[in-house]
PDB file of N, CA and C in Angstrom:
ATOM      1  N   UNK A   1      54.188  59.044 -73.261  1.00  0.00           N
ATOM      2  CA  UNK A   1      53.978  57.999 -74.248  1.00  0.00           C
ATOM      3  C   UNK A   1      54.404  56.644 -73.699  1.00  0.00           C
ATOM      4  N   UNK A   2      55.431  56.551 -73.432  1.00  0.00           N
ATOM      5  CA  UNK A   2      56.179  55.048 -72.573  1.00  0.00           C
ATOM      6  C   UNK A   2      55.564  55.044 -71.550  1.00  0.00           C
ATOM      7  N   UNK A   3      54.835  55.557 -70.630  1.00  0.00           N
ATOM      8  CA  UNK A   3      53.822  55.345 -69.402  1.00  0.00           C
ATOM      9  C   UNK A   3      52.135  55.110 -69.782  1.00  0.00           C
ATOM     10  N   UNK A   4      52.166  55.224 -71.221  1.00  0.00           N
ATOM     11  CA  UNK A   4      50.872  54.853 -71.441  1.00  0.00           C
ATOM     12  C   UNK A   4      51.191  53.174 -72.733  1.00  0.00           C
ATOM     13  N   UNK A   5      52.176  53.439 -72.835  1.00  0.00           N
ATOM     14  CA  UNK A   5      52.429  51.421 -73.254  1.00  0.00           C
ATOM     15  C   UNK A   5      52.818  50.621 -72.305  1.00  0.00           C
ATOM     16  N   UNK A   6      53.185  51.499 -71.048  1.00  0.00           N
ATOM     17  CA  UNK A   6      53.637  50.178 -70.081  1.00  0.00           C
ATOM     18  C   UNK A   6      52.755  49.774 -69.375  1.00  0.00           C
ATOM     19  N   UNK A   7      51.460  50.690 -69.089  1.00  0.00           N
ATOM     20  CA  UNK A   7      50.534  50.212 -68.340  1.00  0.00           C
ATOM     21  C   UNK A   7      49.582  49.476 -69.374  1.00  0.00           C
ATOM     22  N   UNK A   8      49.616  49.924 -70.789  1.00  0.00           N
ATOM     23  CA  UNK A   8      48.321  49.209 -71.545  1.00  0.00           C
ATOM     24  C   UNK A   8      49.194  47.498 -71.623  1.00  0.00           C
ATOM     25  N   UNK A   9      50.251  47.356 -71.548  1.00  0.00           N
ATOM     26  CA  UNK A   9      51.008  46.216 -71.487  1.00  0.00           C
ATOM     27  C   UNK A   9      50.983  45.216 -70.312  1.00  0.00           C
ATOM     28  N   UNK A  10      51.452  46.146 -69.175  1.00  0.00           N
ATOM     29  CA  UNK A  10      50.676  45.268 -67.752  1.00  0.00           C
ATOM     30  C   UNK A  10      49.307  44.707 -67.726  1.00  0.00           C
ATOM     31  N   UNK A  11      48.487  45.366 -68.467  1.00  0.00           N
ATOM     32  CA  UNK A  11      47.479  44.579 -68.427  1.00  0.00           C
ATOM     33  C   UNK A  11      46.853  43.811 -69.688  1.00  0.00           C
ATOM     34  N   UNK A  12      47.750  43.487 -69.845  1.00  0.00           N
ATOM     35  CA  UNK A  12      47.634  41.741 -70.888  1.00  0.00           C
ATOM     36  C   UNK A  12      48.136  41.000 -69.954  1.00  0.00           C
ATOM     37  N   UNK A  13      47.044  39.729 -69.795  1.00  0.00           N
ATOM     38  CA  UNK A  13      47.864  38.710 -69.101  1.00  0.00           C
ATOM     39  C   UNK A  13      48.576  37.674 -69.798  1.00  0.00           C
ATOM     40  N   UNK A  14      49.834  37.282 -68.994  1.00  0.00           N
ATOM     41  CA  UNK A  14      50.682  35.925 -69.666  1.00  0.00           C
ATOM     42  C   UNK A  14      51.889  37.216 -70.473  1.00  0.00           C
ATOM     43  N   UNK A  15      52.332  38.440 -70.282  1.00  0.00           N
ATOM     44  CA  UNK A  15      52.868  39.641 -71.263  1.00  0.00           C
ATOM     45  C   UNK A  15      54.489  39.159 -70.821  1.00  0.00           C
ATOM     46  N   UNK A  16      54.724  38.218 -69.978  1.00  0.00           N
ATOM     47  CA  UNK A  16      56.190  38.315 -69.459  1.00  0.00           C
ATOM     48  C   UNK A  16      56.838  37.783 -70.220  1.00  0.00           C
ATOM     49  N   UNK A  17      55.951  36.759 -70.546  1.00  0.00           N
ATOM     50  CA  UNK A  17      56.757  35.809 -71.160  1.00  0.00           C
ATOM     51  C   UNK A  17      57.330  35.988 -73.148  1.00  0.00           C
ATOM     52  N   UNK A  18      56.220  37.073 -73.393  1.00  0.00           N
ATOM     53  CA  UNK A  18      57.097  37.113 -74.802  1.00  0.00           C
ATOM     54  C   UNK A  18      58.529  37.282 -75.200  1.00  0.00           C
ATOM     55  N   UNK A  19      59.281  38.428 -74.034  1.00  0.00           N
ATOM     56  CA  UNK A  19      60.530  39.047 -73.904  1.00  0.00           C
ATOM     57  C   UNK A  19      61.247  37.796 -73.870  1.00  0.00           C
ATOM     58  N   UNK A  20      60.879  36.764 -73.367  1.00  0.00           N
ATOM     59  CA  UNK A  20      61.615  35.344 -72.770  1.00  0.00           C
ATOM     60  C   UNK A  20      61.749  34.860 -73.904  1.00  0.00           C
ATOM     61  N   UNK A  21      60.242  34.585 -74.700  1.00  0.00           N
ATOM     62  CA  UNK A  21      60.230  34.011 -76.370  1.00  0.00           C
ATOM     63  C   UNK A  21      61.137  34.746 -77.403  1.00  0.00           C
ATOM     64  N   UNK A  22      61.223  35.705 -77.581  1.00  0.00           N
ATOM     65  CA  UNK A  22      61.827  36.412 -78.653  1.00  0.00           C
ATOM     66  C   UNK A  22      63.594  36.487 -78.545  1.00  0.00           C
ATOM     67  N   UNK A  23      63.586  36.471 -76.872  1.00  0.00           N
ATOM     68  CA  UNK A  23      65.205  35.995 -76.629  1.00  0.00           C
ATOM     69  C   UNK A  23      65.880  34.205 -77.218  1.00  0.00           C
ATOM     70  N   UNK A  24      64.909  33.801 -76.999  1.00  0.00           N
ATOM     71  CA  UNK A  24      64.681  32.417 -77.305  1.00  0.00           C
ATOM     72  C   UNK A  24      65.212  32.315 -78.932  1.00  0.00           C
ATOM     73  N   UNK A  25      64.322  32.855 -79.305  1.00  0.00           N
ATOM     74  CA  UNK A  25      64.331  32.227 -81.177  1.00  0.00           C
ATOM     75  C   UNK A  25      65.545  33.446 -81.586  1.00  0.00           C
ATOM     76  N   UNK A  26      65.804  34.571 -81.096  1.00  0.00           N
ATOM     77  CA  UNK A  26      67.191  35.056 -81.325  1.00  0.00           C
ATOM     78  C   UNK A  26      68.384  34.530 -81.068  1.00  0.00           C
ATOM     79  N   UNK A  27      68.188  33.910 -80.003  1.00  0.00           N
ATOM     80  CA  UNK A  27      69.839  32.521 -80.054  1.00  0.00           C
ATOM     81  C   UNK A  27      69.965  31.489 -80.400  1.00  0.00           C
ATOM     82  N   UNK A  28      68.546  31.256 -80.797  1.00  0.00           N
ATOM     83  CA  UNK A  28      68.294  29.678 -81.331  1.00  0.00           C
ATOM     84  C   UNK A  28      69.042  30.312 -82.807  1.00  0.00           C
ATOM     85  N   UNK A  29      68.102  31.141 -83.697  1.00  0.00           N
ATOM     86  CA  UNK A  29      68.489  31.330 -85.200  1.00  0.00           C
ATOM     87  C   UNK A  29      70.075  31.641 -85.303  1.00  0.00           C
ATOM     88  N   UNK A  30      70.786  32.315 -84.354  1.00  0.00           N
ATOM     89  CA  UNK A  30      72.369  33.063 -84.275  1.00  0.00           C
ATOM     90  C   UNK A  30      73.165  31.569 -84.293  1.00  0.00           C
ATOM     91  N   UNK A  31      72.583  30.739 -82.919  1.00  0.00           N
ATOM     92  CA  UNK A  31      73.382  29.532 -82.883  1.00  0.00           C
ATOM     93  C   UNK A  31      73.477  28.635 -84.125  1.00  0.00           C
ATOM     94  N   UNK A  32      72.307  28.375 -84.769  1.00  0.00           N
ATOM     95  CA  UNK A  32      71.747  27.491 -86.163  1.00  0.00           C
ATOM     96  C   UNK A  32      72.981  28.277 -87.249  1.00  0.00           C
ATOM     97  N   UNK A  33      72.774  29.799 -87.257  1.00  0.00           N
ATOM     98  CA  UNK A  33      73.618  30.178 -88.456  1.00  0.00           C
ATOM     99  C   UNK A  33      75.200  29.920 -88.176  1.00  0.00           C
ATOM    100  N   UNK A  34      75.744  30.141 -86.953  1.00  0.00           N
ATOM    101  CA  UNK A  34      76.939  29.956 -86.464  1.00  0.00           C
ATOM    102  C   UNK A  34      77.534  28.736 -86.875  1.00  0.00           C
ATOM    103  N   UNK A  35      76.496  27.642 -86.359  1.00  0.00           N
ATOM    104  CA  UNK A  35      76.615  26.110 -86.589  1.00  0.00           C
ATOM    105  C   UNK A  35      77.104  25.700 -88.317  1.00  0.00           C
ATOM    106  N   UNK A  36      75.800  26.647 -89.455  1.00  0.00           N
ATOM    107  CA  UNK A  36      75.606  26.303 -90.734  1.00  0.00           C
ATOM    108  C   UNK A  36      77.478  27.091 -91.433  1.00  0.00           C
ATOM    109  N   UNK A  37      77.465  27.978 -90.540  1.00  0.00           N
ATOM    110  CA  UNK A  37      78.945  28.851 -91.189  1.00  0.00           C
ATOM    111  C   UNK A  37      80.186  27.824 -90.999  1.00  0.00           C
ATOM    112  N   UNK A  38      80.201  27.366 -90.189  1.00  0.00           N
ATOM    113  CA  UNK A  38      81.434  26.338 -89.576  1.00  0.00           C
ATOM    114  C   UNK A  38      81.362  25.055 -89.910  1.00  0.00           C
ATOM    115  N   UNK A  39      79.980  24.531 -90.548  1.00  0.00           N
ATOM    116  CA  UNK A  39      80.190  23.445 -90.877  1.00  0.00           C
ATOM    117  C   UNK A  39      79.673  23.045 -92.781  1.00  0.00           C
ATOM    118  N   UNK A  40      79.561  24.283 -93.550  1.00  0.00           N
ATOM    119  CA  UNK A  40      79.445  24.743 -94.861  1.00  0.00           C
ATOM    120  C   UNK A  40      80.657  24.120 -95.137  1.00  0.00           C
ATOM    121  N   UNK A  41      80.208  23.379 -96.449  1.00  0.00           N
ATOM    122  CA  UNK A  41      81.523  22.815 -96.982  1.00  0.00           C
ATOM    123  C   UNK A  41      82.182  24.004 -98.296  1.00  0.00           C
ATOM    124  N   UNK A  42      83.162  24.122 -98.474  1.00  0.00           N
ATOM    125  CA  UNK A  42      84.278  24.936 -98.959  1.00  0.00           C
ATOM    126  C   UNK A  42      83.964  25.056-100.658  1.00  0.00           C
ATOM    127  N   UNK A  43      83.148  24.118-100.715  1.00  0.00           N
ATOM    128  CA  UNK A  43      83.269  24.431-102.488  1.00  0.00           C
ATOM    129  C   UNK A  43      81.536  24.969-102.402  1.00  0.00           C
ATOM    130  N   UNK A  44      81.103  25.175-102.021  1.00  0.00           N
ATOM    131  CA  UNK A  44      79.582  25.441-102.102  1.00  0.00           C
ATOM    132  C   UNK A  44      79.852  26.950-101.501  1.00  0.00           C
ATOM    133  N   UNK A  45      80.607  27.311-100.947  1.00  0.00           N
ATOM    134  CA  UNK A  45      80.785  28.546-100.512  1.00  0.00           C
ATOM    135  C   UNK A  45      81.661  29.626-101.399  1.00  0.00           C
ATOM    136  N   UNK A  46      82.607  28.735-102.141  1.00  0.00           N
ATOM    137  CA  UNK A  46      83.239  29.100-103.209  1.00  0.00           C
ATOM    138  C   UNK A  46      82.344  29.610-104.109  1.00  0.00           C
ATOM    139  N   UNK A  47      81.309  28.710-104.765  1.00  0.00           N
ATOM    140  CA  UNK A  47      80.438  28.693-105.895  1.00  0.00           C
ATOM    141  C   UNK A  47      79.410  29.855-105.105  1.00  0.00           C
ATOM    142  N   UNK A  48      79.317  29.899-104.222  1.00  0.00           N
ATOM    143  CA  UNK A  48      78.319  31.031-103.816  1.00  0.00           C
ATOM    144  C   UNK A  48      78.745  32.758-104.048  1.00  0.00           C
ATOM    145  N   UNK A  49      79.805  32.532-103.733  1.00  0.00           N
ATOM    146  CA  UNK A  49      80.593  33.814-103.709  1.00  0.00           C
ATOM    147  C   UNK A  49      80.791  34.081-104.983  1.00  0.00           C
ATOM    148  N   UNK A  50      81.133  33.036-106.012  1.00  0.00           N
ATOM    149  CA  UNK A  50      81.189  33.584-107.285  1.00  0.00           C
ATOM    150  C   UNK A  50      79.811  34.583-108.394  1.00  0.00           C
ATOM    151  N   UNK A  51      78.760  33.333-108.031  1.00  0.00           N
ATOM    152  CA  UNK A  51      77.756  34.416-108.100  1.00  0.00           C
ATOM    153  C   UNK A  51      77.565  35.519-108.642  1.00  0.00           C
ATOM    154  N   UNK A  52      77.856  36.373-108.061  1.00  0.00           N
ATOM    155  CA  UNK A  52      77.482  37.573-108.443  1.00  0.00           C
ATOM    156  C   UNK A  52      78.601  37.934-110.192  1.00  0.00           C
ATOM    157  N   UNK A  53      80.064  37.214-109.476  1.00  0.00           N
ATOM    158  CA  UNK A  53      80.340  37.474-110.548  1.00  0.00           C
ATOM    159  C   UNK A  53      80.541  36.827-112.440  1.00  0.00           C
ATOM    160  N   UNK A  54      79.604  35.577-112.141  1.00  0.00           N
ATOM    161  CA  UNK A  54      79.271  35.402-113.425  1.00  0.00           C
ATOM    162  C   UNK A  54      78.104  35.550-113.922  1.00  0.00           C
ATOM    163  N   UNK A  55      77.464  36.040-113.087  1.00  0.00           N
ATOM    164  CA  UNK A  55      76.149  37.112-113.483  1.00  0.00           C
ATOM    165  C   UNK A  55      76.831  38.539-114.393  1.00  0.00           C
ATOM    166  N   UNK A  56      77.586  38.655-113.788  1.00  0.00           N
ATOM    167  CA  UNK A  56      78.242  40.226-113.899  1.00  0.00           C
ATOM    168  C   UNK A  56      79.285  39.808-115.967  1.00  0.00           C
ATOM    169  N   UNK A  57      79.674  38.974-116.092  1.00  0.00           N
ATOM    170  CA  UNK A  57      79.934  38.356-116.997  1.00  0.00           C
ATOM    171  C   UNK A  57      78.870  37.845-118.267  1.00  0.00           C
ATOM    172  N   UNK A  58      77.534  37.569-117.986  1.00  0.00           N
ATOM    173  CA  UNK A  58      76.755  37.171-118.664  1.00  0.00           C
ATOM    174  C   UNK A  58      76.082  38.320-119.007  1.00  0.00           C
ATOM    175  N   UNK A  59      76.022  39.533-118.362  1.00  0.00           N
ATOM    176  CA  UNK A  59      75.443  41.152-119.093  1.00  0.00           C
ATOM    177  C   UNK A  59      76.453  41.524-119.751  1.00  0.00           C
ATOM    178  N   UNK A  60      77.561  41.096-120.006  1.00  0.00           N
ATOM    179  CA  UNK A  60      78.433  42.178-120.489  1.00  0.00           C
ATOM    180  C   UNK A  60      79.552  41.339-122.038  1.00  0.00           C
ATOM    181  N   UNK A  61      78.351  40.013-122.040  1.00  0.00           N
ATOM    182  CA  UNK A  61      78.508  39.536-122.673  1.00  0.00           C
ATOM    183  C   UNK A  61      78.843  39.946-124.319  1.00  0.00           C
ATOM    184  N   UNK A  62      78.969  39.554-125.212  1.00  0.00           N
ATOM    185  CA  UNK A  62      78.265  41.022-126.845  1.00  0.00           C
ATOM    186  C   UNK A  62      76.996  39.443-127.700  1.00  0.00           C
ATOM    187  N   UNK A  63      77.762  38.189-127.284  1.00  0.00           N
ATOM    188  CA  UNK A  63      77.054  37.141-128.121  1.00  0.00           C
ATOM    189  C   UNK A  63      75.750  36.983-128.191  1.00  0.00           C
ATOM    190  N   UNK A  64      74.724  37.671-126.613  1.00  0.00           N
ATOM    191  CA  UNK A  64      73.686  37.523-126.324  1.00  0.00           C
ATOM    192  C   UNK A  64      72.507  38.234-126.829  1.00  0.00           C
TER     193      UNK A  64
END
């Protein structure tokens, strides 16, 4: 099976370069999120995290 995708693969031309692309936009997106984690300001991350739990508050409401 892997000797019949590596040869139907060798013969696409220009095939090297995807492995190169896909490494590419995997450290680009890791670096971008790394960047967005460290420089997220503290109350927006607060309010994010809460979330879930005043959702969790608004079902279990009785007024609604």
């Amino acid at each position: 099976m892997l000797k019949f995708v590596k040869h139907h693969m060798e013969t696409i031309d220009g095939v090297e370069i995807y492995p190169m692309i896909s490494l590419l936009i995997f450290f680009i997106f890791f670096t971008v999120l790394f960047w967005w984690v460290f420089t997220a300001k503290k109350e927006h991350i607060k309010t994010v995290s809460e979330i879930p739990l005043e959702e969790d508050e608004l079902d279990n409401n009785p007024l609604n």
